[in-house]
N, C-alpha and C. Protein backbone atom coordinates (compact mmCIF):
# COMPACT_ATOMS: atom_id res chain seq x y z
N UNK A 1 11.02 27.18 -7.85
CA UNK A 1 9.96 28.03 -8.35
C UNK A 1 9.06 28.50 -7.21
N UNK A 2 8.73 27.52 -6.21
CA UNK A 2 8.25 27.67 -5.42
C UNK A 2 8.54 29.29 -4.21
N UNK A 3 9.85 29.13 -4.37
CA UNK A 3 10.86 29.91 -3.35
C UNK A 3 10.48 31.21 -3.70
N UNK A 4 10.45 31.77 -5.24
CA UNK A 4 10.09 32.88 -5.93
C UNK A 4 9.01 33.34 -5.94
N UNK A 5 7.82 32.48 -5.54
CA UNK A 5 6.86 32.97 -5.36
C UNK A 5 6.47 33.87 -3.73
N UNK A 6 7.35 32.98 -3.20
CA UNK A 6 7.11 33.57 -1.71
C UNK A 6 7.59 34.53 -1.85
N UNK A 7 8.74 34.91 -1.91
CA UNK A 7 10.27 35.74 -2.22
C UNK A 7 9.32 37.29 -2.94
N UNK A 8 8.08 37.24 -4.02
CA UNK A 8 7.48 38.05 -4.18
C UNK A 8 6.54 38.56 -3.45
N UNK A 9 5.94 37.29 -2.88
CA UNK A 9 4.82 37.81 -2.10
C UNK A 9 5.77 38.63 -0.92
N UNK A 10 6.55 38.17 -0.12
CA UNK A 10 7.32 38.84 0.68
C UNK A 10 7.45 40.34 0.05
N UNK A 11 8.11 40.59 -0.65
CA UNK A 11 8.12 42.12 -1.55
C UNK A 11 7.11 43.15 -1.84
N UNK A 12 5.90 42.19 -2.04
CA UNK A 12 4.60 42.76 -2.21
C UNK A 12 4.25 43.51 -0.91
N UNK A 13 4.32 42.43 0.38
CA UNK A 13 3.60 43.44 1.58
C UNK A 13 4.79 44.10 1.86
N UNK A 14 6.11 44.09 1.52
CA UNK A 14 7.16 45.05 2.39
C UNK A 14 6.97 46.82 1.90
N UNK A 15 6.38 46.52 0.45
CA UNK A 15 6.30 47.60 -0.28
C UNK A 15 5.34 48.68 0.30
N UNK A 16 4.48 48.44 1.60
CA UNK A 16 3.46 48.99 1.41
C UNK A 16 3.41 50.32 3.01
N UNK A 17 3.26 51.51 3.06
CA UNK A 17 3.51 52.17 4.28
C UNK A 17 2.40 52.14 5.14
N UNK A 18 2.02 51.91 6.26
CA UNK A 18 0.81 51.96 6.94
C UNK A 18 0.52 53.54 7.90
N UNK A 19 -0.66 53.15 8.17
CA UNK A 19 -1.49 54.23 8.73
C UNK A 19 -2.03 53.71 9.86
N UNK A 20 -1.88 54.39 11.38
CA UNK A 20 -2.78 53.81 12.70
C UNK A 20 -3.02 55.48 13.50
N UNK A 21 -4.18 54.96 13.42
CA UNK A 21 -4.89 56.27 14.30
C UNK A 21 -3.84 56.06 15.50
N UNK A 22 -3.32 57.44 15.92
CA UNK A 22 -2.86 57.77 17.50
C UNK A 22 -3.65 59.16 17.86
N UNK A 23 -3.62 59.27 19.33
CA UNK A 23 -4.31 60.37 19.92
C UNK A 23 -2.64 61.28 20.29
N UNK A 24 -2.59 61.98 20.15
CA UNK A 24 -1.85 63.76 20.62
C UNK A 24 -1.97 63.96 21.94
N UNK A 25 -0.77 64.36 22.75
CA UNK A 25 -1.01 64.90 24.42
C UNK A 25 -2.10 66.35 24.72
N UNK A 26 -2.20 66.53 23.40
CA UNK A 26 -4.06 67.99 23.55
C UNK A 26 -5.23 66.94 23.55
N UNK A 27 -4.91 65.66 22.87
CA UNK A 27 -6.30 64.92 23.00
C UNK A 27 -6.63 64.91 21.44
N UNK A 28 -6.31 65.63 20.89
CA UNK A 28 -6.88 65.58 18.61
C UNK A 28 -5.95 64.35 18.89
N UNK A 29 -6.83 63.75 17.32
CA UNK A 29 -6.47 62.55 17.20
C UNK A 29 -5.76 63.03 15.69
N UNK A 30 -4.41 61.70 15.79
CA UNK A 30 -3.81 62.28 14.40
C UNK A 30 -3.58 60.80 14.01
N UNK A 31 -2.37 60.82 12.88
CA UNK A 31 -2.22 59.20 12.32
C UNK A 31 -0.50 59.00 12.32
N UNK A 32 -0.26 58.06 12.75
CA UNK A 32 1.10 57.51 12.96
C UNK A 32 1.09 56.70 11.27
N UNK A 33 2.46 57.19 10.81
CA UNK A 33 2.42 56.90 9.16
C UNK A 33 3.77 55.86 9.12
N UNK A 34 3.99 54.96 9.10
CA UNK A 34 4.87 53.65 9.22
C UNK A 34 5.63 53.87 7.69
N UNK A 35 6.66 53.68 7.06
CA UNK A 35 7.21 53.67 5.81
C UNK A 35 8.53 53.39 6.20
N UNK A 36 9.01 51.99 7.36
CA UNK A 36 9.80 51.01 7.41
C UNK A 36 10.39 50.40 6.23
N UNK A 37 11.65 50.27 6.34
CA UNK A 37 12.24 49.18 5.70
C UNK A 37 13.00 49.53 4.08
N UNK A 38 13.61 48.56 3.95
CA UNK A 38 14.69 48.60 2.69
C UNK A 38 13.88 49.08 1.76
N UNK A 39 12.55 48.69 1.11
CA UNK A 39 12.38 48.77 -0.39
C UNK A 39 11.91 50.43 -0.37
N UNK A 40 11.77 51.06 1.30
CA UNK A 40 10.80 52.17 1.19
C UNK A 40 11.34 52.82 0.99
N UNK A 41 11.13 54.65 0.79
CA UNK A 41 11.33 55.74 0.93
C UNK A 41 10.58 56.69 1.80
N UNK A 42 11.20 58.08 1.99
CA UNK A 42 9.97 58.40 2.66
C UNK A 42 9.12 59.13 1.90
N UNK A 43 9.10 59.10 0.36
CA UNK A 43 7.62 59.44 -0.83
C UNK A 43 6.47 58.46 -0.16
N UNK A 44 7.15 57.08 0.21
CA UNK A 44 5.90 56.69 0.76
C UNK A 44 4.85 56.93 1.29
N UNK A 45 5.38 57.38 2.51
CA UNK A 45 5.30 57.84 3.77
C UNK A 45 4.34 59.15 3.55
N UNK A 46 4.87 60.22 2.50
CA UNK A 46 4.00 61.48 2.14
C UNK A 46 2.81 61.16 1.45
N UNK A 47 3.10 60.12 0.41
CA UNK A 47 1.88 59.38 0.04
C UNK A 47 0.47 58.88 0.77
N UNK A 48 0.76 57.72 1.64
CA UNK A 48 0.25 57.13 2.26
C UNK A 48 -0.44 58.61 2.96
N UNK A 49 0.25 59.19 3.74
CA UNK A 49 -0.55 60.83 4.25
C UNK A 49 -1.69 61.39 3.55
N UNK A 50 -1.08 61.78 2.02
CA UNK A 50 -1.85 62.25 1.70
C UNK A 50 -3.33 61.21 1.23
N UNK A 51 -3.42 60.14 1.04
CA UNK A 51 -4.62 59.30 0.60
C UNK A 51 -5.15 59.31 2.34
N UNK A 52 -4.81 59.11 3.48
CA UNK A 52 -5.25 58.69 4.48
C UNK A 52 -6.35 59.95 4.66
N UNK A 53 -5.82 61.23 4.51
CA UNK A 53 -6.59 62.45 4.65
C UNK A 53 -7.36 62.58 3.36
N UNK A 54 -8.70 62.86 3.82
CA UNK A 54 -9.65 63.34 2.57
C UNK A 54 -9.78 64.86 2.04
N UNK A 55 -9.00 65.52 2.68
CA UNK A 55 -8.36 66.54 1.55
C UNK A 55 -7.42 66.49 1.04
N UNK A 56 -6.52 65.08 1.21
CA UNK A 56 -5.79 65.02 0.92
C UNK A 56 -4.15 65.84 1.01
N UNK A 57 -4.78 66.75 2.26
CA UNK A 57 -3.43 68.07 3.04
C UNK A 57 -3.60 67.54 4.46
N UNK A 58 -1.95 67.47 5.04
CA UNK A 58 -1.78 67.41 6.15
C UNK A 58 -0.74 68.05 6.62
N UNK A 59 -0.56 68.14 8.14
CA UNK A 59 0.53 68.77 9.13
C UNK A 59 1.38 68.07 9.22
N UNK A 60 2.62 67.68 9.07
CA UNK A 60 3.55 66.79 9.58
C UNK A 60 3.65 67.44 11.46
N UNK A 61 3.80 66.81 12.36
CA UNK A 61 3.75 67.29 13.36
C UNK A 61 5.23 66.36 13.83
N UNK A 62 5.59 65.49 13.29
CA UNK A 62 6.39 64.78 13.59
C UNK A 62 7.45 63.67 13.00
N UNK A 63 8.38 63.28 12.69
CA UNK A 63 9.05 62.63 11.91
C UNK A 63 10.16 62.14 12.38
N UNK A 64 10.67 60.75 12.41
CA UNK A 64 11.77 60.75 12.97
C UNK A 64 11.93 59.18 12.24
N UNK A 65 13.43 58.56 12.17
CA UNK A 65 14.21 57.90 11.86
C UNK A 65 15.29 58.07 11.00
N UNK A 66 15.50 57.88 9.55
CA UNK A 66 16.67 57.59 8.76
C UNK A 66 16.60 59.16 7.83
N UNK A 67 17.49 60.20 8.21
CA UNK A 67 17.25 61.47 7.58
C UNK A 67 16.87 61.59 5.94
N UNK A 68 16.38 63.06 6.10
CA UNK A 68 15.48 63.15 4.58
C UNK A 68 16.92 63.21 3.83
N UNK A 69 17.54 62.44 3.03
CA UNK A 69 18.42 63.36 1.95
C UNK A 69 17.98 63.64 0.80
N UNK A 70 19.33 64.60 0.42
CA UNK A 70 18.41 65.82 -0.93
C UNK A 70 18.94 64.54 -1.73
N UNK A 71 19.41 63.73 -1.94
CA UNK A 71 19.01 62.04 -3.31
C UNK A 71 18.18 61.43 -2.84
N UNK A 72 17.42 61.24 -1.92
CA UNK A 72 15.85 60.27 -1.60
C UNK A 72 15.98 59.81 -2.86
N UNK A 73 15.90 60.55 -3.97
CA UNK A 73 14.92 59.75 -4.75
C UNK A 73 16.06 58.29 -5.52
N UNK A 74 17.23 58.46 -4.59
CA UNK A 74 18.26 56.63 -5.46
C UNK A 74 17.46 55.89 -5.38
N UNK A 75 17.82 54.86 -6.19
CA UNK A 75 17.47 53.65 -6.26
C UNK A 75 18.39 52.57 -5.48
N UNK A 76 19.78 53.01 -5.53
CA UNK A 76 20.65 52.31 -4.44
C UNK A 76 20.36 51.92 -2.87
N UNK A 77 20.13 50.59 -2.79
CA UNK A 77 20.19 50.54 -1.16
C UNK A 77 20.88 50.01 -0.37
N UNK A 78 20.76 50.09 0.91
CA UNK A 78 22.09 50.35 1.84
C UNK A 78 22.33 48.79 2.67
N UNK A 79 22.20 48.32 1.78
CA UNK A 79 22.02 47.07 2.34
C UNK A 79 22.69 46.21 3.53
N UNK A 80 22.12 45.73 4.28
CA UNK A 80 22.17 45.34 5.77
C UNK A 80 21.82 46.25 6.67
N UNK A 81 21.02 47.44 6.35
CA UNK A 81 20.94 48.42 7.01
C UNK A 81 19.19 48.56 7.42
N UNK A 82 18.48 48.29 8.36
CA UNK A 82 17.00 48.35 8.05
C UNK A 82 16.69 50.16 8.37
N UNK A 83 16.23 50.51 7.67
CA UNK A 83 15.71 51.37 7.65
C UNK A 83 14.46 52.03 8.67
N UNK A 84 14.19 52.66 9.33
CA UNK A 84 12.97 53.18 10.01
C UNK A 84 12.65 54.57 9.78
N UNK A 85 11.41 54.49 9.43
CA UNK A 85 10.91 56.01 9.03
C UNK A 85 9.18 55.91 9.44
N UNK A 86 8.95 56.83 10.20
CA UNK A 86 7.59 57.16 11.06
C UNK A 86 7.36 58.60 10.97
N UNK A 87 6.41 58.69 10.84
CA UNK A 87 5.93 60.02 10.91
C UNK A 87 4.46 60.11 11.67
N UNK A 88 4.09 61.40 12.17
CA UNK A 88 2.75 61.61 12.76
C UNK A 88 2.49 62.95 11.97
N UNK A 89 0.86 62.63 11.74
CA UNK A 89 0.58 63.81 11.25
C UNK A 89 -1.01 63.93 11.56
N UNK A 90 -1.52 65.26 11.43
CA UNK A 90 -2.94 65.50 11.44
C UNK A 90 -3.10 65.97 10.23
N UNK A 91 -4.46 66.01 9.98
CA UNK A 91 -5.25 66.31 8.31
C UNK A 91 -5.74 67.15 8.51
N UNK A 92 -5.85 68.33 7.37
CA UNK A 92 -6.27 69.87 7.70
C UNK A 92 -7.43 69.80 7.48
């Protein structure tokens, strides 16, 4: 029982995409958008963007890891496969 509890809590923080201020080679400061790993997608990732910005609109200026496909939205995952998905963006 014990095992299951961890086993969730583990799930709980994997679920979640982060946000870290980075600075741009012009010097504007933008946000590096993290949405790593098996349970994610990259809806995350657009998510997390849009709450980080208080208009809630941003630039993608940048994106790179595991390509967008037109099924994103499976539920199937690719298992043994870790996933990486980052993005940078500024807020309009």
């Amino acid at each position: 029982m014990r095992n299951h509890f961890a086993l969730i809590a583990v799930l709980a923080l994997a679920g979640c995409a982060t946000a870290s201020p980075t600075y741009l080679k012009d010097g504007r400061q933008g946000l590096s958008i993290n949405c790593s790993g098996e349970a994610m997608k990259w809806q995350q990732c657009y998510d997390k963007a849009a709450t980080s910005c208080a208009s809630g609109h941003y630039t993608i200026l940048d994106r790179n890891g595991v390509p967008v496909a037109a099924d994103d939205q499976s539920i199937t995952a690719d298992l043994g496969n870790y996933k990486n998905r980052n993005m940078v963006i500024t807020c309009k």
